[in-house]
N, C-alpha and C. Protein backbone atom coordinates (compact mmCIF):
# COMPACT_ATOMS: atom_id res chain seq x y z
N UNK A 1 -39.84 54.74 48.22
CA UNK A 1 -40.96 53.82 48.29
C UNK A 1 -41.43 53.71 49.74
N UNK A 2 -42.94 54.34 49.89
CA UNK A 2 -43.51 54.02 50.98
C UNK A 2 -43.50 52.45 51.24
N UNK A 3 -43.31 51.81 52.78
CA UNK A 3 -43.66 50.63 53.06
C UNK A 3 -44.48 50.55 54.48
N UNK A 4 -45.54 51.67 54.04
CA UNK A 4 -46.23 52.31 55.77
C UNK A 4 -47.56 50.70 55.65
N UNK A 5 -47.74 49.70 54.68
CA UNK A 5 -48.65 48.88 54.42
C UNK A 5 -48.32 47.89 55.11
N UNK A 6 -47.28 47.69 55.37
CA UNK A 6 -46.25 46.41 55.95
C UNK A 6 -46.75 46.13 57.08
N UNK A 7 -46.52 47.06 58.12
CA UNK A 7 -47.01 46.46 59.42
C UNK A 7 -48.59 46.66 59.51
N UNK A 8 -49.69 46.88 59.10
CA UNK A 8 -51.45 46.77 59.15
C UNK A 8 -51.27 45.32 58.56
N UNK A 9 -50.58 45.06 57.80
CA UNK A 9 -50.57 44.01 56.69
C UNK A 9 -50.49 43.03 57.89
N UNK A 10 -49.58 42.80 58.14
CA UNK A 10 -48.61 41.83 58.97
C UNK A 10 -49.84 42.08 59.77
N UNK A 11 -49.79 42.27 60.77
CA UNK A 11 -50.92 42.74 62.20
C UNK A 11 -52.59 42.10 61.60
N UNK A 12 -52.68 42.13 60.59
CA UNK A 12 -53.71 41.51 59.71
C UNK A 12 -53.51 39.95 59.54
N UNK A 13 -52.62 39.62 58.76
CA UNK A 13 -52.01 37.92 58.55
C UNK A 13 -52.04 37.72 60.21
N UNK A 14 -51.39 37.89 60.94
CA UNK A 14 -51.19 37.53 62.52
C UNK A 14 -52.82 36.98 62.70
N UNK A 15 -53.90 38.09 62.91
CA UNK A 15 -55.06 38.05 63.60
C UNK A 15 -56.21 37.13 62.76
N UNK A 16 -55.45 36.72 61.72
CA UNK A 16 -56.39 36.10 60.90
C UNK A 16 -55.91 34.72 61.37
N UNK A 17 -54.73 34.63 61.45
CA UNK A 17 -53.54 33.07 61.58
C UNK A 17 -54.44 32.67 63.31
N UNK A 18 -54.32 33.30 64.03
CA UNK A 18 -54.87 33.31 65.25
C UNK A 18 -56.28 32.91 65.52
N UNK A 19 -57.03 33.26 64.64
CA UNK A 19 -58.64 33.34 64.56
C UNK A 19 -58.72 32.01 64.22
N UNK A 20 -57.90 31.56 63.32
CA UNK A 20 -58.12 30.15 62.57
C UNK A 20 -57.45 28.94 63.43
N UNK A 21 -56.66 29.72 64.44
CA UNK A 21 -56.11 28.20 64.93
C UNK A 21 -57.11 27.35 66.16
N UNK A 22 -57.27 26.49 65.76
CA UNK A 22 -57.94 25.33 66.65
C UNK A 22 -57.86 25.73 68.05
N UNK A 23 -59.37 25.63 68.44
CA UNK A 23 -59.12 25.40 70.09
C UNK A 23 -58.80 24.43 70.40
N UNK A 24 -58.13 24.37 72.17
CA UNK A 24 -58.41 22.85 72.38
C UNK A 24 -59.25 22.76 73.49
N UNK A 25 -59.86 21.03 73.85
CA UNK A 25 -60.81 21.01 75.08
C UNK A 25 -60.90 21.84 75.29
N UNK A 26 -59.92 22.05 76.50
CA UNK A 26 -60.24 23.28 77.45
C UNK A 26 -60.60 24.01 77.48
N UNK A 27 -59.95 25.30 76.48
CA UNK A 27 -60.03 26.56 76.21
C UNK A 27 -61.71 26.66 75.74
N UNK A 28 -61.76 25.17 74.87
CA UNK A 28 -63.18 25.41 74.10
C UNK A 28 -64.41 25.48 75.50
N UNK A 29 -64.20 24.53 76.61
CA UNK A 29 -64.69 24.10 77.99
C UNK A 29 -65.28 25.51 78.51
N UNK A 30 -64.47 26.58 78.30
CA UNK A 30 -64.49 27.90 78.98
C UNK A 30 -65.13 28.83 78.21
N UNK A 31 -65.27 28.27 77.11
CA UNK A 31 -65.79 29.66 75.84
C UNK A 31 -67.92 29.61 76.68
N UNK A 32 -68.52 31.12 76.52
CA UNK A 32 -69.63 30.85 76.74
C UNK A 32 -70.43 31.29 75.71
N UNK A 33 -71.25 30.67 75.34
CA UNK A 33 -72.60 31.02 74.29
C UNK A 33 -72.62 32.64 73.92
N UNK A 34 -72.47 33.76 73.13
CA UNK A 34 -72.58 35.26 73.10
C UNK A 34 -74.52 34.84 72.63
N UNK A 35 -74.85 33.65 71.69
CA UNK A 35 -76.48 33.87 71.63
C UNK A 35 -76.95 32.98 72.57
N UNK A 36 -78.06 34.07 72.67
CA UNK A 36 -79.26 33.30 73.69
C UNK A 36 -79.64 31.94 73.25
N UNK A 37 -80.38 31.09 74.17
CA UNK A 37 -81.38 29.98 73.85
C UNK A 37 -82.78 30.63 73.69
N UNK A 38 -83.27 30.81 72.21
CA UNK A 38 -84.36 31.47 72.02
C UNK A 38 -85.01 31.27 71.26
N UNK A 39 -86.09 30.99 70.72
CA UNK A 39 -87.61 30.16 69.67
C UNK A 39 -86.43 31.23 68.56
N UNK A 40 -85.60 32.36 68.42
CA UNK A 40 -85.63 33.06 67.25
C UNK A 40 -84.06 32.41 67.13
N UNK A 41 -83.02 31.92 67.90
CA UNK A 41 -81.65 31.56 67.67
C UNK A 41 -81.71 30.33 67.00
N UNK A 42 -82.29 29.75 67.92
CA UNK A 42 -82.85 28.41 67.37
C UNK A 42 -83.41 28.08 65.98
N UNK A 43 -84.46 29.07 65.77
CA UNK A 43 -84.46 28.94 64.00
C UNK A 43 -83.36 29.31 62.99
N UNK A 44 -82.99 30.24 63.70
CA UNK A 44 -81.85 30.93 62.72
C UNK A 44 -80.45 29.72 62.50
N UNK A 45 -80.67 28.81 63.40
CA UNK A 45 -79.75 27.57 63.45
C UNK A 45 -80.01 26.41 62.86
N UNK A 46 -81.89 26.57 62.68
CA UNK A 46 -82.21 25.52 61.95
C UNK A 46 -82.26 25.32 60.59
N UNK A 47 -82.09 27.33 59.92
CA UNK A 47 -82.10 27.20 58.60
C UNK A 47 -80.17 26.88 58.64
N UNK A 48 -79.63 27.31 58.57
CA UNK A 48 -78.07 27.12 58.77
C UNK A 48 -77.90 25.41 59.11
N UNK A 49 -78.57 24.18 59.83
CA UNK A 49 -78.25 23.10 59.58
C UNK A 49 -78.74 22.73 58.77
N UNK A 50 -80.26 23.11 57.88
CA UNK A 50 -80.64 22.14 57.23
C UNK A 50 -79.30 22.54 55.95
N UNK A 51 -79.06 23.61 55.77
CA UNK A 51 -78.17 24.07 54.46
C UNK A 51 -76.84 23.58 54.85
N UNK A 52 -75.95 22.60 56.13
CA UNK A 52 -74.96 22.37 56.08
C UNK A 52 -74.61 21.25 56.62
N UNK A 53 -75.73 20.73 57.52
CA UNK A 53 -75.25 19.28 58.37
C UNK A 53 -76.51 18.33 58.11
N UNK A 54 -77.37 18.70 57.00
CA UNK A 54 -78.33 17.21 57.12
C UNK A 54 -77.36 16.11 56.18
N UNK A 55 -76.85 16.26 55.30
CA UNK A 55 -76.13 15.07 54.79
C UNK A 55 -75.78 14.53 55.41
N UNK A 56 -75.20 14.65 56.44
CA UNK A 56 -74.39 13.38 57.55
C UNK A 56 -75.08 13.47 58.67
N UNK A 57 -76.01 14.41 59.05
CA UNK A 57 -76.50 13.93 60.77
C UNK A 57 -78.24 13.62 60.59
N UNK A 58 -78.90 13.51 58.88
CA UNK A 58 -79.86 13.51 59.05
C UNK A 58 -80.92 15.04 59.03
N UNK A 59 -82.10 14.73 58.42
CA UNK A 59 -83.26 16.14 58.72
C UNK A 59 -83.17 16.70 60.26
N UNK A 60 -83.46 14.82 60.90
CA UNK A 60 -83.67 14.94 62.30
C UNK A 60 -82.58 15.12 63.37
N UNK A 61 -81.05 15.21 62.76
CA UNK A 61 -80.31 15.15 63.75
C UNK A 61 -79.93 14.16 63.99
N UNK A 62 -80.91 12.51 63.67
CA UNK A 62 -80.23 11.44 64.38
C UNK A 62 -79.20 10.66 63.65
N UNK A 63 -78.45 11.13 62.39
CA UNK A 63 -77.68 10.11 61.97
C UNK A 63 -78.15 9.05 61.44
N UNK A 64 -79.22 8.64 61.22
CA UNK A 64 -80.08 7.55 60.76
C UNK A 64 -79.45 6.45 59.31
N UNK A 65 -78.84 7.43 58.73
CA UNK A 65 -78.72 7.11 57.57
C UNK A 65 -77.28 6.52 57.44
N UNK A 66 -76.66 5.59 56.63
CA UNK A 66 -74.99 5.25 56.55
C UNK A 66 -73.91 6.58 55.88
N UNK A 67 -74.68 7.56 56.01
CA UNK A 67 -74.11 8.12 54.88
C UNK A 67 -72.94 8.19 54.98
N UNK A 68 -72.70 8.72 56.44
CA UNK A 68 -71.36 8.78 56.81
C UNK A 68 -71.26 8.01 58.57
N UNK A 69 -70.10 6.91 58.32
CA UNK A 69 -70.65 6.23 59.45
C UNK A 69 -70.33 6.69 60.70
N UNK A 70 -69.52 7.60 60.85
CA UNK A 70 -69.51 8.42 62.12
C UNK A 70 -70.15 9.39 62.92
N UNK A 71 -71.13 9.52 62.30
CA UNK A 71 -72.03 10.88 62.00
C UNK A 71 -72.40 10.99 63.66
N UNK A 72 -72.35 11.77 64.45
CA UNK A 72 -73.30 11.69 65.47
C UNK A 72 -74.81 11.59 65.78
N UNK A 73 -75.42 11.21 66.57
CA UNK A 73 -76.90 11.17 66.80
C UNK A 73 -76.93 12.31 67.64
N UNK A 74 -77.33 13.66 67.39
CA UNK A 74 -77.07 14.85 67.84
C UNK A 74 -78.00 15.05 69.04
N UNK A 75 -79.37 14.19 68.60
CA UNK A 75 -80.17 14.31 69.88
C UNK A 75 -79.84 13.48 71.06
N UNK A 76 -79.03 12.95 71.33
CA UNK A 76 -78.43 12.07 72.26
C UNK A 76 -77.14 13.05 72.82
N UNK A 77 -76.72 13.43 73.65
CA UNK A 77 -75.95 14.35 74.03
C UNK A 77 -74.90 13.21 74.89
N UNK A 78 -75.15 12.11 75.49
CA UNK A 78 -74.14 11.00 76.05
C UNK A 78 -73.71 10.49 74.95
N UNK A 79 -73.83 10.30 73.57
CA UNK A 79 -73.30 10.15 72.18
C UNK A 79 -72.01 11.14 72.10
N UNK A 80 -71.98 12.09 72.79
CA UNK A 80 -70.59 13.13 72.09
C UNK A 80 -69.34 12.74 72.26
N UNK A 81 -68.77 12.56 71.43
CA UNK A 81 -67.17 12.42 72.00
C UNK A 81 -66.19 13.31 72.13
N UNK A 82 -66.72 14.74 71.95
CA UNK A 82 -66.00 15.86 71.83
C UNK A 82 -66.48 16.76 72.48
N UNK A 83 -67.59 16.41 73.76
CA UNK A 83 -68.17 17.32 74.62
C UNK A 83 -69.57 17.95 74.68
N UNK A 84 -70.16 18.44 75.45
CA UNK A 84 -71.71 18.77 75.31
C UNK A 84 -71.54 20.16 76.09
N UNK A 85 -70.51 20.30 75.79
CA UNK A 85 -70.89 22.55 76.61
C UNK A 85 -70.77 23.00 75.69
N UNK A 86 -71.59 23.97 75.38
CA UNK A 86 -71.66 24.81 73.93
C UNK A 86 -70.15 24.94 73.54
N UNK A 87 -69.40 25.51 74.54
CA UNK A 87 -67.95 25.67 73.98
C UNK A 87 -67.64 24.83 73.17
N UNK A 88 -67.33 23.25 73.72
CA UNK A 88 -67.24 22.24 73.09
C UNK A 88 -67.81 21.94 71.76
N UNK A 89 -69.08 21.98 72.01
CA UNK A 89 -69.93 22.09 70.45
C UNK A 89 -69.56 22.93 69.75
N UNK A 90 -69.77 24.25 69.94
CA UNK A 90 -68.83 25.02 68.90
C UNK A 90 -67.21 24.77 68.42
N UNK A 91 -66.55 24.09 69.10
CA UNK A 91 -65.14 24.03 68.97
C UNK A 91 -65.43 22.66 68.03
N UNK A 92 -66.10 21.50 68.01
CA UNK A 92 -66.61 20.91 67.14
C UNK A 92 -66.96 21.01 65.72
N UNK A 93 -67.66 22.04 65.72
CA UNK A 93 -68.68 22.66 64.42
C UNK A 93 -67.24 23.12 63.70
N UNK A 94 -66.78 24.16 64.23
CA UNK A 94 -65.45 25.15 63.74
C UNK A 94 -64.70 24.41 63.71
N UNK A 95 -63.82 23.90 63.85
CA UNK A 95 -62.41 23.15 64.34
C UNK A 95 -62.74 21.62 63.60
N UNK A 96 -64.08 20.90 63.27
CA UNK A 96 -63.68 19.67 62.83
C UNK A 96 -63.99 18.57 63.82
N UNK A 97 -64.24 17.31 63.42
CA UNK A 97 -64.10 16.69 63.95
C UNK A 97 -63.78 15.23 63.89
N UNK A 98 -62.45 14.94 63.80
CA UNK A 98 -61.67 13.67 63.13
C UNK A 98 -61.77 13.30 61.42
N UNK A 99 -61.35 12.18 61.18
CA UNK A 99 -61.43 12.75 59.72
C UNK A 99 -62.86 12.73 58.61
N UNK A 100 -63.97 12.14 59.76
CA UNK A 100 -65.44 12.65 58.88
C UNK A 100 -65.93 14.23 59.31
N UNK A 101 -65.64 14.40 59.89
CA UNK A 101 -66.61 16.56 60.05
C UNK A 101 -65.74 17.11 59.63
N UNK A 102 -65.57 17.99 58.63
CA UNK A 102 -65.33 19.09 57.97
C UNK A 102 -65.04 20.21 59.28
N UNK A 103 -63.93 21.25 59.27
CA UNK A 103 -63.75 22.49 60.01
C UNK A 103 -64.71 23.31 59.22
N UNK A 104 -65.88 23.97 60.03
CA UNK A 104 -66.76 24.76 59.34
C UNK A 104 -66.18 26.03 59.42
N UNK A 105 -65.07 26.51 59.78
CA UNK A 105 -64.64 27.96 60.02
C UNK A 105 -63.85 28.02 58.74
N UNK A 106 -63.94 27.06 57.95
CA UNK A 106 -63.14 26.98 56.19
C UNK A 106 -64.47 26.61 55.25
N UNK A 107 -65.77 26.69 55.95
CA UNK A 107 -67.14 26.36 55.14
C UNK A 107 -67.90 28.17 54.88
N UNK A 108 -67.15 29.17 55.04
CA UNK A 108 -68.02 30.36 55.25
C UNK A 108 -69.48 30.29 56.27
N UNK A 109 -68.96 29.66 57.47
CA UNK A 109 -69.79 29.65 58.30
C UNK A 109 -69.20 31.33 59.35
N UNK A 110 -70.00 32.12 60.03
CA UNK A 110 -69.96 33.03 60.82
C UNK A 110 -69.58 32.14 62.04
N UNK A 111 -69.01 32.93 62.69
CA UNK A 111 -69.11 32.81 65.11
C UNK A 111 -70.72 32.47 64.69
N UNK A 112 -71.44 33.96 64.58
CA UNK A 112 -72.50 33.91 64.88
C UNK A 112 -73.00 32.69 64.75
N UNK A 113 -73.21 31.94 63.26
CA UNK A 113 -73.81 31.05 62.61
C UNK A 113 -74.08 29.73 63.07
N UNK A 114 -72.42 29.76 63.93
CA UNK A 114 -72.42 28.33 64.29
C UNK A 114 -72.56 28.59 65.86
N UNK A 115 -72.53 29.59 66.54
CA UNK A 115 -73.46 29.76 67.71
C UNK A 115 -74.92 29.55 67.84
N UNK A 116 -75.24 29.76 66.84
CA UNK A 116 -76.70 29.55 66.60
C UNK A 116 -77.22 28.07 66.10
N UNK A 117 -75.78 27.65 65.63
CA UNK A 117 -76.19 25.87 65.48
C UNK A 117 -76.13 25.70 66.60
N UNK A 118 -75.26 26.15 67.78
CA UNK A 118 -75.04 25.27 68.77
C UNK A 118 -76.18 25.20 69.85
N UNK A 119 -77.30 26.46 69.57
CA UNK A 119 -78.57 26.51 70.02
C UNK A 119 -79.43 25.49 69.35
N UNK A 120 -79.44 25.32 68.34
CA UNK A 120 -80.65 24.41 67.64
C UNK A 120 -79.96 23.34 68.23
N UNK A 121 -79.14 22.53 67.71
CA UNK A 121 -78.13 21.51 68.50
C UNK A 121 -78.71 21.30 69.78
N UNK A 122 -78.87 22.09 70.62
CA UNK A 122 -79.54 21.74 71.99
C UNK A 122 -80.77 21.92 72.13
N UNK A 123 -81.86 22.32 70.83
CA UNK A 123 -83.06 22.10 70.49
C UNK A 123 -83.48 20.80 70.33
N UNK A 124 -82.32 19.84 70.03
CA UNK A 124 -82.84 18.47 70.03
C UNK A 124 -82.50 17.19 70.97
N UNK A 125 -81.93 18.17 71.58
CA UNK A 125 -81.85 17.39 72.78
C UNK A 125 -83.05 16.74 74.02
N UNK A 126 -83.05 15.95 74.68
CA UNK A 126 -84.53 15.33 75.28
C UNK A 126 -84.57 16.82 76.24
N UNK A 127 -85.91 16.54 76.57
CA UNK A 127 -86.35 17.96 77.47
C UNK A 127 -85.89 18.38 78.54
N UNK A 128 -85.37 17.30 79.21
CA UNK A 128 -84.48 17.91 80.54
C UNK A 128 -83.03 18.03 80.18
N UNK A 129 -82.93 18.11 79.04
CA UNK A 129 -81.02 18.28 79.16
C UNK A 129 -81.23 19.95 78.74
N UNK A 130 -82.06 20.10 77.81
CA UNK A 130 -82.04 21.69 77.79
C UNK A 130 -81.90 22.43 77.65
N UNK A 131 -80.98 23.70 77.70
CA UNK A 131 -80.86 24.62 78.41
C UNK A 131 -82.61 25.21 78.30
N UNK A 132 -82.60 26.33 79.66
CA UNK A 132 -84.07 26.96 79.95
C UNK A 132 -84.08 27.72 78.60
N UNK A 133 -85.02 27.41 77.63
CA UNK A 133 -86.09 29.12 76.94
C UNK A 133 -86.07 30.06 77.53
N UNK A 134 -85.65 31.16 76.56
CA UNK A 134 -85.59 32.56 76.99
C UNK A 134 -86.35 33.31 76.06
N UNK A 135 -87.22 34.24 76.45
CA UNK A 135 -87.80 34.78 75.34
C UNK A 135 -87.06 35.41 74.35
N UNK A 136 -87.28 35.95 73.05
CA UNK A 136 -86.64 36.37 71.98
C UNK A 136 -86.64 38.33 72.54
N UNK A 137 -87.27 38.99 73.22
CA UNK A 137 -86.94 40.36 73.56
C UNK A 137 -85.51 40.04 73.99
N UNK A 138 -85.17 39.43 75.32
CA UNK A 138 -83.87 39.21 75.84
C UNK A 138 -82.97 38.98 75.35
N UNK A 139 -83.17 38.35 74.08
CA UNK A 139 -81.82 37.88 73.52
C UNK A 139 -80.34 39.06 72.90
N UNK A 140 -79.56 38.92 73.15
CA UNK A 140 -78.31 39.82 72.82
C UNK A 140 -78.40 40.09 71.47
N UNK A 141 -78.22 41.46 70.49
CA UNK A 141 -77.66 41.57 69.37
C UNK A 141 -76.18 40.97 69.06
N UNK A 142 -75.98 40.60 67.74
CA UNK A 142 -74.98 39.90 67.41
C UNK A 142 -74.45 40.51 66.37
């Protein structure tokens, strides 16, 4: 009996066990954006929230509603309690956040997907917090 499956197998379970484990702060502190800030990331983030985060943060982002009373007001970025560097935000989105946000990396959300929330996410932020527009030629394949 061949058992040549064993170790791809194993080396497989490992990289999957790994992929899934939680960042923390820090590590998340250091992670940088792979998508641009771009009129095209940004949409691609806006169809992806309306299909996963208006129940609890609102159409608009602001939490308006009781639905869930922790919800953040997303356009307020001094509201975060879990950080405002994309890292952070993404380590948020993926990873959870206390016991009202769901870990979206167990929702069939992509990296990509929720990189691209973390662009719209800063689409609603007031105008000087920001990050600069970049045109959509520049932006990186994903």
């Amino acid at each position: 009996m061949r058992l040549s499956w064993i170790v791809p197998a194993l080396l497989a379970l490992v990289a999957a066990l790994l992929m899934a484990a939680d960042l923390s702060q820090a590590e998340a502190r250091k992670l940088a954006n792979p998508v641009l800030f771009t009129k095209m990331s940004i949409d691609q983030g806006h169809v992806t929230f309306k299909q996963n985060c208006t129940g609890c943060h609102g159409e608009n982002g602001k939490a308006e509603k009781a639905i869930i009373a922790a919800a953040t007001d997303l356009t307020s970025p001094k509201l975060y309690k879990n950080g405002t560097t994309d890292g952070e935000i993404y380590r948020t989105i993926r990873d959870g956040a206390g016991d009202q946000m769901p870990p979206f990396k167990y929702q069939g959300l992509t990296d990509t997907e929720i990189w691209q929330l973390v662009a719209y996410i800063h689409s609603l932020w007031p105008e000087g917090s920001r990050p600069q527009l970049l045109p959509d030629e520049k932006k990186k394949r994903m």
